[in-house]
N, C-alpha and C. Protein backbone atom coordinates (compact mmCIF):
# COMPACT_ATOMS: atom_id res chain seq x y z
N UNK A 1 -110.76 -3.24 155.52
CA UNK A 1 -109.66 -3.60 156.38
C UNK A 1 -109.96 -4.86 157.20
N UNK A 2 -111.02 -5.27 157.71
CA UNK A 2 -111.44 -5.96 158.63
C UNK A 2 -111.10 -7.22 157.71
N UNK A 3 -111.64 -7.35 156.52
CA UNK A 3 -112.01 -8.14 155.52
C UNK A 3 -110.62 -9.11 155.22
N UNK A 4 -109.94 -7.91 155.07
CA UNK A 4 -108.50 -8.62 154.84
C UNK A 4 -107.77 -9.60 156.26
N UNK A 5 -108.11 -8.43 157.26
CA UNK A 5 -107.63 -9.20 158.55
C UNK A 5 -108.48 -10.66 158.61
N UNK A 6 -109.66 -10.96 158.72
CA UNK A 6 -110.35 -12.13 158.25
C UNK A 6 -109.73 -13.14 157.60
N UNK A 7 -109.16 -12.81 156.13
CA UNK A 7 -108.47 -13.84 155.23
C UNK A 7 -107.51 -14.03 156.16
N UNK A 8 -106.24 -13.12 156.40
CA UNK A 8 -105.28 -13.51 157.29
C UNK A 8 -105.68 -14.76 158.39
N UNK A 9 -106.35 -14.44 158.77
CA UNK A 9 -106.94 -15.17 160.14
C UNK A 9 -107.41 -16.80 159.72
N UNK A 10 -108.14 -16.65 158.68
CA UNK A 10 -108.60 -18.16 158.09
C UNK A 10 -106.94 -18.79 157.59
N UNK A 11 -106.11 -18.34 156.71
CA UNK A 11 -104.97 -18.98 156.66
C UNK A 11 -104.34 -19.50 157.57
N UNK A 12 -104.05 -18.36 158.54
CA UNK A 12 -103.70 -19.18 159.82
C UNK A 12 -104.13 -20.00 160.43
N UNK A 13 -105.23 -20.36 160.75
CA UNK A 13 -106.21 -21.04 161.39
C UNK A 13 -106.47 -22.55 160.41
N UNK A 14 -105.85 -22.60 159.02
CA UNK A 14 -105.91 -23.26 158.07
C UNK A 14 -104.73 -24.08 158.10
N UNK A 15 -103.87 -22.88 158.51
CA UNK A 15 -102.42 -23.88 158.34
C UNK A 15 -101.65 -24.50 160.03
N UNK A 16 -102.32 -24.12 160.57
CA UNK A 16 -102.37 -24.50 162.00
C UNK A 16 -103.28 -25.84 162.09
N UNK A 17 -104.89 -25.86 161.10
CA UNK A 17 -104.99 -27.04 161.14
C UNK A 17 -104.25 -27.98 160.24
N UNK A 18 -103.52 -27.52 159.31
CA UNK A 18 -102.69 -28.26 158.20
C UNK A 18 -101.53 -29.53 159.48
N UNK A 19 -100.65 -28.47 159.94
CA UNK A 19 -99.68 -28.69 160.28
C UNK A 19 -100.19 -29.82 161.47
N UNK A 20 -101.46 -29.64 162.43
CA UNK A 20 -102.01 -30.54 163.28
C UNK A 20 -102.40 -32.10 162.42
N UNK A 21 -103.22 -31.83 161.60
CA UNK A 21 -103.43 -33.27 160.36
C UNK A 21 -102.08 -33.94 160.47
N UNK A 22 -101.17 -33.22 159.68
CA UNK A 22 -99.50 -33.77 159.78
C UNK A 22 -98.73 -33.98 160.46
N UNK A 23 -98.73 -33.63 162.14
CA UNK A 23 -98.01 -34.15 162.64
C UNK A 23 -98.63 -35.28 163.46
N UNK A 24 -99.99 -35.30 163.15
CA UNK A 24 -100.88 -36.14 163.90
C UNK A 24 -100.92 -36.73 165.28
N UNK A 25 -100.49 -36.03 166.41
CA UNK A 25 -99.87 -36.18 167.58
C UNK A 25 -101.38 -37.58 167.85
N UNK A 26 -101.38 -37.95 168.97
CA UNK A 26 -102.36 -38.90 169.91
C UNK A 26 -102.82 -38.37 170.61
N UNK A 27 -103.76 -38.06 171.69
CA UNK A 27 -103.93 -37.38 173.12
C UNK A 27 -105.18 -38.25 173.56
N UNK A 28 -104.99 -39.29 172.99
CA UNK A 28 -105.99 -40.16 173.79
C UNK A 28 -105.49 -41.01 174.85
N UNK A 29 -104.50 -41.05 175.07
CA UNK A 29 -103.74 -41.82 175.94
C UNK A 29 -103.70 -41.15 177.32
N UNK A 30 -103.54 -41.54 178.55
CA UNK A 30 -103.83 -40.84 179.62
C UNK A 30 -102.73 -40.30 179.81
N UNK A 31 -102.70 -39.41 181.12
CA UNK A 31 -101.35 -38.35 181.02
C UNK A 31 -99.85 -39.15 181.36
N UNK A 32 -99.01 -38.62 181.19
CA UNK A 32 -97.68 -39.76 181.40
C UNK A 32 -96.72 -38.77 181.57
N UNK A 33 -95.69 -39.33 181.90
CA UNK A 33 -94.23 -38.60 182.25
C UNK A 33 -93.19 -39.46 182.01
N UNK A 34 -92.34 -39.48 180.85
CA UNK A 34 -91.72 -40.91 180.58
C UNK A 34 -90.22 -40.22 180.31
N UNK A 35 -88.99 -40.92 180.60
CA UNK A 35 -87.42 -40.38 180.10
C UNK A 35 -87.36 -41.38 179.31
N UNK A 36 -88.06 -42.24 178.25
CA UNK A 36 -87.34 -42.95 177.39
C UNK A 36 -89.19 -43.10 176.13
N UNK A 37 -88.66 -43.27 174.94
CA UNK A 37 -89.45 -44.06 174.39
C UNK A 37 -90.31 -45.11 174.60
N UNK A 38 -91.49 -44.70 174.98
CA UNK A 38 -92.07 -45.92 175.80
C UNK A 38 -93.61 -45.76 174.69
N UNK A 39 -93.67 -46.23 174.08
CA UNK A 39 -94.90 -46.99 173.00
C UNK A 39 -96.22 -46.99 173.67
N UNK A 40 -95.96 -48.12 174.31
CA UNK A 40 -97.52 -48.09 175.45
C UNK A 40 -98.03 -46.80 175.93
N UNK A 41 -97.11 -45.74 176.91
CA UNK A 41 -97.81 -44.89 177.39
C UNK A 41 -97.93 -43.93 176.54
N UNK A 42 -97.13 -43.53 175.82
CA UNK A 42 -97.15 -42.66 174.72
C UNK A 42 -97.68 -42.71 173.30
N UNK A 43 -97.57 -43.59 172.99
CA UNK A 43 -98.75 -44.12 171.82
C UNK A 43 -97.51 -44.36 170.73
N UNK A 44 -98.11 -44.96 169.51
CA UNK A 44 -97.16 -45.57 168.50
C UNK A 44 -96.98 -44.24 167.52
N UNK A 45 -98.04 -43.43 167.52
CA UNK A 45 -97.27 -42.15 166.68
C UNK A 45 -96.11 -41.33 166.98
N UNK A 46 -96.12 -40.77 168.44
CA UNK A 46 -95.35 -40.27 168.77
C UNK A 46 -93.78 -41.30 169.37
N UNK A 47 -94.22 -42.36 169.40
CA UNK A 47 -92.79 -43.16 169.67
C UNK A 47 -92.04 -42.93 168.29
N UNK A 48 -92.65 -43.39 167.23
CA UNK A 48 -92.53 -43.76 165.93
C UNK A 48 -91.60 -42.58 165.54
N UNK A 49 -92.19 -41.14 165.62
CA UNK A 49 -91.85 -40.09 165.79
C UNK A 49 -90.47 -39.69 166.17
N UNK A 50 -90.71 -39.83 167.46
CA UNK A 50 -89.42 -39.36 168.23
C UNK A 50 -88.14 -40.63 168.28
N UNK A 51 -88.40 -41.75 167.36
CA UNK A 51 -87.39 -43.01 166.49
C UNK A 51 -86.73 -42.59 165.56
N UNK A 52 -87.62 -41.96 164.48
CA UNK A 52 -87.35 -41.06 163.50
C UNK A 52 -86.06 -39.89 163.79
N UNK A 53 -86.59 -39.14 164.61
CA UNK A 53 -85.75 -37.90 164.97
C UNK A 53 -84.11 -38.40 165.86
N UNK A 54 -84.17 -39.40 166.08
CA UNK A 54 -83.10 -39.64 166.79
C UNK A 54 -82.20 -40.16 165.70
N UNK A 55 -83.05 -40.77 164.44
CA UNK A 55 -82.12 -41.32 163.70
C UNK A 55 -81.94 -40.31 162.79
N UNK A 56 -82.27 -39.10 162.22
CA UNK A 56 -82.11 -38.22 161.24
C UNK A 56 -81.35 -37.16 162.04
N UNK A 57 -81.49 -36.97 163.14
CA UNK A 57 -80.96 -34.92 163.67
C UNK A 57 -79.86 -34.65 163.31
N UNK A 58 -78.88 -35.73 162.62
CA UNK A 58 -77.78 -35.26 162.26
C UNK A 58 -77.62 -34.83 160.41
N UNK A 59 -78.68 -35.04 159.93
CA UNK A 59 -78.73 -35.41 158.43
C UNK A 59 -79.21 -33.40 158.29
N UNK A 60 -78.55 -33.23 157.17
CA UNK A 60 -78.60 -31.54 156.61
C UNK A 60 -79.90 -31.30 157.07
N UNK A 61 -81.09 -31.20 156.34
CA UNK A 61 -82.10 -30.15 157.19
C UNK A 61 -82.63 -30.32 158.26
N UNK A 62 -82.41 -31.10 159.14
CA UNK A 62 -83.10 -31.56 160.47
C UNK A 62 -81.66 -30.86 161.58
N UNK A 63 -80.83 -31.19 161.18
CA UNK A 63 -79.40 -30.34 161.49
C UNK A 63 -79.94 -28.50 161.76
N UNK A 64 -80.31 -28.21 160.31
CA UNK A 64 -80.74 -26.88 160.07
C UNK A 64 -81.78 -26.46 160.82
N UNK A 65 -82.79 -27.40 160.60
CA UNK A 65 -83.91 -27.06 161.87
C UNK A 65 -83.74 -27.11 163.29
N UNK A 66 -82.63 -28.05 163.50
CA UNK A 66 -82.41 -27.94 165.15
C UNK A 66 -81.30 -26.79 165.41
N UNK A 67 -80.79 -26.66 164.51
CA UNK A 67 -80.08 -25.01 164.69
C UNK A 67 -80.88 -23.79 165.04
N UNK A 68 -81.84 -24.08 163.73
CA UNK A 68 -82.66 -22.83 163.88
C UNK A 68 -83.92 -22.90 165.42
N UNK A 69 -83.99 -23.50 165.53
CA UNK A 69 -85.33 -23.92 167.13
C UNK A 69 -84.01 -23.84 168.37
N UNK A 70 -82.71 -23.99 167.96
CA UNK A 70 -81.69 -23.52 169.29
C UNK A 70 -82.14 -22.43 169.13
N UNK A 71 -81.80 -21.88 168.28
CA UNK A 71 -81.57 -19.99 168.69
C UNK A 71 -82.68 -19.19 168.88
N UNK A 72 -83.79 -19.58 168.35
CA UNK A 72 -85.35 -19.57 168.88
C UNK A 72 -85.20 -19.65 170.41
N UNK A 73 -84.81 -20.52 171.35
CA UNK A 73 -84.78 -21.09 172.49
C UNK A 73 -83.77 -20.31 173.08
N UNK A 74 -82.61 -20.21 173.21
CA UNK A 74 -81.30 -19.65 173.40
C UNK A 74 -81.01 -18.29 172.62
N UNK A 75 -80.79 -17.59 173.41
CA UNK A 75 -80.08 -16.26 172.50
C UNK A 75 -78.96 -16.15 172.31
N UNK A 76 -78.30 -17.17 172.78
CA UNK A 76 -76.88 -16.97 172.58
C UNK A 76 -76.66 -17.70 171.69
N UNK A 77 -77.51 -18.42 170.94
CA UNK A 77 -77.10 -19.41 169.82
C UNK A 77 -78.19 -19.03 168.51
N UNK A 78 -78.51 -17.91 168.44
CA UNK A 78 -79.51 -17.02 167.62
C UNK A 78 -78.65 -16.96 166.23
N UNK A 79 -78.12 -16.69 166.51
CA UNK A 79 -77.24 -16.55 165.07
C UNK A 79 -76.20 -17.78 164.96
N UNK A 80 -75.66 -18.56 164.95
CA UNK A 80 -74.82 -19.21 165.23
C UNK A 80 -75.20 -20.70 164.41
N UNK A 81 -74.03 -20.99 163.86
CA UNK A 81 -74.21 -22.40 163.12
C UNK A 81 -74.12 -24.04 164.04
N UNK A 82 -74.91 -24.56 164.78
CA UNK A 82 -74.62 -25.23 165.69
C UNK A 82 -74.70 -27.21 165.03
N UNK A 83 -74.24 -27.89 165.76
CA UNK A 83 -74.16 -29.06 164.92
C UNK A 83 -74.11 -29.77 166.50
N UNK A 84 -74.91 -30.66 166.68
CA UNK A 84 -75.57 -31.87 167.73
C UNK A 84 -74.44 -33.00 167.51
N UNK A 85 -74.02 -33.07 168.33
CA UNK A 85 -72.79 -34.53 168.44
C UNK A 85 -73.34 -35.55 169.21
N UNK A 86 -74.19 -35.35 170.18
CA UNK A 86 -74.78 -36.07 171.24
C UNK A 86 -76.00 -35.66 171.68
N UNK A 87 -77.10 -36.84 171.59
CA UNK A 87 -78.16 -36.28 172.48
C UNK A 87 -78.98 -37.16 173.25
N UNK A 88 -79.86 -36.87 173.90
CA UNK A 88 -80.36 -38.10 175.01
C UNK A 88 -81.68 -37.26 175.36
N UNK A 89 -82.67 -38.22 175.56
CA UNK A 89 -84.06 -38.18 175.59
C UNK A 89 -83.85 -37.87 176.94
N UNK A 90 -84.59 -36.88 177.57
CA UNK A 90 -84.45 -36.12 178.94
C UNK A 90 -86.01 -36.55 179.62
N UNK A 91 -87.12 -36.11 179.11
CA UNK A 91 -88.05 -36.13 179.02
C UNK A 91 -89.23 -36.10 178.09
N UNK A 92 -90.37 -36.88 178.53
CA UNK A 92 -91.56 -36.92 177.41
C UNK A 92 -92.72 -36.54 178.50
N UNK A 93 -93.43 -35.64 178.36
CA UNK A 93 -94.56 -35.34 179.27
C UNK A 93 -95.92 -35.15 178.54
N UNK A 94 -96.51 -35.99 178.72
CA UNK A 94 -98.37 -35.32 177.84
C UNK A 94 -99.24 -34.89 179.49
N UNK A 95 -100.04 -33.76 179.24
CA UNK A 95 -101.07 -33.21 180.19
C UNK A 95 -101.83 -32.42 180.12
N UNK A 96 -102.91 -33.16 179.35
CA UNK A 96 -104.24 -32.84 179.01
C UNK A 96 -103.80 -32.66 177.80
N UNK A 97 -103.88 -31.40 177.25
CA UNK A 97 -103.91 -31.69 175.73
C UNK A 97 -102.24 -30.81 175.32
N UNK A 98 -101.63 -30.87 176.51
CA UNK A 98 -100.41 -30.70 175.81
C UNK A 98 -98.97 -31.57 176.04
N UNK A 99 -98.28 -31.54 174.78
CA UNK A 99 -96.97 -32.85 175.29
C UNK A 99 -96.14 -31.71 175.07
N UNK A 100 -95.23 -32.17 176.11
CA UNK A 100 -93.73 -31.08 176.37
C UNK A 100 -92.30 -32.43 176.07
N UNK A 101 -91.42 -32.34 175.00
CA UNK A 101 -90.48 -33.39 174.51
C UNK A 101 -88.89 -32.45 175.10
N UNK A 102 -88.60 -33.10 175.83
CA UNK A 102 -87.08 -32.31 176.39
C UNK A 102 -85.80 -33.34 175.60
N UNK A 103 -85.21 -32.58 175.05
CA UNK A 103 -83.45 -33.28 175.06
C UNK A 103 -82.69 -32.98 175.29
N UNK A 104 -81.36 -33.49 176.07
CA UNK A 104 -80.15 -32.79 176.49
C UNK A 104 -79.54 -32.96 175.10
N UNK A 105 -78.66 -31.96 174.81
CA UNK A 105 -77.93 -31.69 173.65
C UNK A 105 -76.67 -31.49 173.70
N UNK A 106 -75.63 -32.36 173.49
CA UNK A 106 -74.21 -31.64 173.66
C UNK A 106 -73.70 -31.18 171.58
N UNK A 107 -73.14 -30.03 171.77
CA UNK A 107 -72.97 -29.06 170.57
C UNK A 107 -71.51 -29.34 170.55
N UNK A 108 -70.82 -29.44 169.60
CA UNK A 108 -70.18 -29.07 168.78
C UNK A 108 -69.15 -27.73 168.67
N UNK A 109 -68.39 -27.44 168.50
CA UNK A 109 -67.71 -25.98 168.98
C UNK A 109 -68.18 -24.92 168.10
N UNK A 110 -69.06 -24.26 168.94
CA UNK A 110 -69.51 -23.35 168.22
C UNK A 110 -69.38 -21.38 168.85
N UNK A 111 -69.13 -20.52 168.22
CA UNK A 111 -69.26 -19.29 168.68
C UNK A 111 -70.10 -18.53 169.98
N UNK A 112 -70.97 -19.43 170.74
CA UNK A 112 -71.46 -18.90 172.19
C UNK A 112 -70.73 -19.92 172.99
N UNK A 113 -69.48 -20.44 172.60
CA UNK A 113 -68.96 -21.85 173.37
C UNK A 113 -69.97 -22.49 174.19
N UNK A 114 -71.65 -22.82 174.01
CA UNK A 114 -71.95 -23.56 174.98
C UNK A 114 -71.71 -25.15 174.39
N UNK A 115 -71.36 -26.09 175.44
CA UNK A 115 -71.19 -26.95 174.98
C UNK A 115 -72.39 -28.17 175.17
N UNK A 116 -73.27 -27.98 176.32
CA UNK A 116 -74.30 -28.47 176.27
C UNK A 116 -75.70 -27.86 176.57
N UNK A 117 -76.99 -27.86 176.03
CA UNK A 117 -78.33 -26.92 176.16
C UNK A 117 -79.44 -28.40 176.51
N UNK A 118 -80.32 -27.65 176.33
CA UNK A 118 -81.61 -28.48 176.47
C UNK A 118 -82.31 -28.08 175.18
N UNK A 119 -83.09 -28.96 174.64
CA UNK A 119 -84.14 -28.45 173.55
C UNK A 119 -85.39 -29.08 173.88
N UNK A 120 -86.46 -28.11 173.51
CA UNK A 120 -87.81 -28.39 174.42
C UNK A 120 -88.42 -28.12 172.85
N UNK A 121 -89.47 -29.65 172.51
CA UNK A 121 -90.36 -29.41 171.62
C UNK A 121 -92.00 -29.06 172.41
N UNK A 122 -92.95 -28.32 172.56
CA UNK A 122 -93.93 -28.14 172.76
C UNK A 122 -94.73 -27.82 172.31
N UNK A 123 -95.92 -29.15 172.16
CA UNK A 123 -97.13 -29.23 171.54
C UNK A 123 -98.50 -28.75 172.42
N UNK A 124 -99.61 -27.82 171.72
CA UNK A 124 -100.78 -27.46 172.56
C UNK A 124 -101.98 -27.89 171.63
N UNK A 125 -102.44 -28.34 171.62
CA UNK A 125 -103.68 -29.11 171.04
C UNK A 125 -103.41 -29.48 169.27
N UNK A 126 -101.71 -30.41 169.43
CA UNK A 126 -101.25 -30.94 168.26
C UNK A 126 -100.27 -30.45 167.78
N UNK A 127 -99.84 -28.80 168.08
CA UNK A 127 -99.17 -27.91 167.11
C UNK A 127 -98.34 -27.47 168.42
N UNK A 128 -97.27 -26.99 167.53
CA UNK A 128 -96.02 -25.75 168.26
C UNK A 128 -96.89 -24.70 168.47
N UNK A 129 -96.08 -23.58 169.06
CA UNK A 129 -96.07 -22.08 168.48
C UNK A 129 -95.09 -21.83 167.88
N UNK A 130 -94.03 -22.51 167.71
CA UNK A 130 -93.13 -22.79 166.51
C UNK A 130 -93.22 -23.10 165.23
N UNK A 131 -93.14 -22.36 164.37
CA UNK A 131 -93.59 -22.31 162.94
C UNK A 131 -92.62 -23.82 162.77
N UNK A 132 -90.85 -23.42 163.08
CA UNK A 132 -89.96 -24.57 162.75
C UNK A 132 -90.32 -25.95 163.15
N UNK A 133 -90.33 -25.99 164.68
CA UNK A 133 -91.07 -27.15 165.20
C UNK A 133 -92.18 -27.77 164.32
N UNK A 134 -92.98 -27.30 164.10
CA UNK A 134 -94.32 -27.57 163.11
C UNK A 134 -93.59 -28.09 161.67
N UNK A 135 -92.90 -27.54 161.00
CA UNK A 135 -92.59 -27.43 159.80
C UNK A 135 -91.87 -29.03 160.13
N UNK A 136 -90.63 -28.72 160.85
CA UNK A 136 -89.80 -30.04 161.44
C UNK A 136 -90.39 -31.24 161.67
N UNK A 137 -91.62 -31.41 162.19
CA UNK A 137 -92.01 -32.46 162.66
C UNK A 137 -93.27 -32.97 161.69
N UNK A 138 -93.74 -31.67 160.71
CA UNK A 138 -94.28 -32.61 159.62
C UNK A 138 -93.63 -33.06 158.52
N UNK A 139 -92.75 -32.65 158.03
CA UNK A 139 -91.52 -33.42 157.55
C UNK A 139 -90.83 -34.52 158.28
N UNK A 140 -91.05 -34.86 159.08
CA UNK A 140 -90.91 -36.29 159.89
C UNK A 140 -91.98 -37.38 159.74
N UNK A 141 -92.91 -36.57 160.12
CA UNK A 141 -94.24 -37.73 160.33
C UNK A 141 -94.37 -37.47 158.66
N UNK A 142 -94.14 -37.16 157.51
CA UNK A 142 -94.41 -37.46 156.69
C UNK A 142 -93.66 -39.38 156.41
N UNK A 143 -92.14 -39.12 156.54
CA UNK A 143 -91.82 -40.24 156.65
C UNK A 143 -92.59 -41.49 157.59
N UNK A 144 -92.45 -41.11 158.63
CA UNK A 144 -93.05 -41.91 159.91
C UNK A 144 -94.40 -42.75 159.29
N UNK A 145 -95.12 -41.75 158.53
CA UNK A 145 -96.36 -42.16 157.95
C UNK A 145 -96.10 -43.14 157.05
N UNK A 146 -94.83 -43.49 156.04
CA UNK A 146 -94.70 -44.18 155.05
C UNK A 146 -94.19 -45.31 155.21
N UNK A 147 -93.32 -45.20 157.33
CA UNK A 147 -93.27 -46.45 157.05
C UNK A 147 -94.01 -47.01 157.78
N UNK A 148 -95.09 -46.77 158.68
CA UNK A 148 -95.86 -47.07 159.48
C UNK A 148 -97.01 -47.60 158.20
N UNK A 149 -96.78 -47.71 157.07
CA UNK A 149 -97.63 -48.40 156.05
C UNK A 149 -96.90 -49.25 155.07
N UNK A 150 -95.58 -49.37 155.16
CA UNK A 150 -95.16 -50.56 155.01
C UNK A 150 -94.98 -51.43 156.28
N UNK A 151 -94.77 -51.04 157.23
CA UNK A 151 -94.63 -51.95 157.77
C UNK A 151 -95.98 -52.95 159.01
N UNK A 152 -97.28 -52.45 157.92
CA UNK A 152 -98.27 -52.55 158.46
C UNK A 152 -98.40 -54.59 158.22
């Protein structure tokens, strides 16, 4: 029994470092508190990053993923098909080894009628505790990565 719990434990611990490799956050940069894209204090991965996401959140699976990380966040939007019409960088915070990414979100008419939420991405030494978040944002920095090498 133990044995098995073990394997379990190395996968996780495997794909937790997977998902850290891939989203490749920075944390060498000193601590910051920024409401906009700011390069310098935040570093060129995570600007690069959060460039990316502003220009895709409306495109089918990034749509799907920010649906699914609402209702993660919100219970009233747990079940519910939600679609982002508007959004705006609220906050960017790194401290010590964790970055907290806030956006105001205005939704779309959807079945909990809210019409505007907040969405909070949070990273602790690289990674979510969000499987989606994780999944979401290495499917980003995969891109991010491709063009951050063309346009080297």
């Amino acid at each position: 029994m133990s044995a098995q719990l073990w394997v379990g434990y190395q996968s996780d611990s495997a794909k937790v470092a997977g998902y850290r490799e891939k989203i490749g956050l920075d944390y060498s940069m000193a601590d910051f508190s920024v409401a906009s894209i700011d390069e310098e204090k935040m570093g060129s991965r995570l600007a690069n990053l959060l460039r990316f996401y502003e220009e895709v959140n409306n495109q089918g699976s990034y749509s799907r993923w920010i649906g699914t990380i609402l209702g993660e966040q919100n219970e009233a939007l747990e079940h519910s098909y939600v679609e982002v019409k508007k959004q705006k960088l609220m906050k960017v915070e790194k401290s010590a080894d964790e970055i907290t990414i806030i956006y105001k979100l205005w939704l779309d008419k959807n079945p909990a009628n809210i019409k505007q939420t907040e969405i909070q991405y949070h990273f602790k030494d690289g990674v979510s505790e969000s499987n989606t978040v994780n999944d979401m944002f290495s499917h980003m920095s995969h891109y991010v990565q491709a063009r951050e090498i063309i346009n080297k």
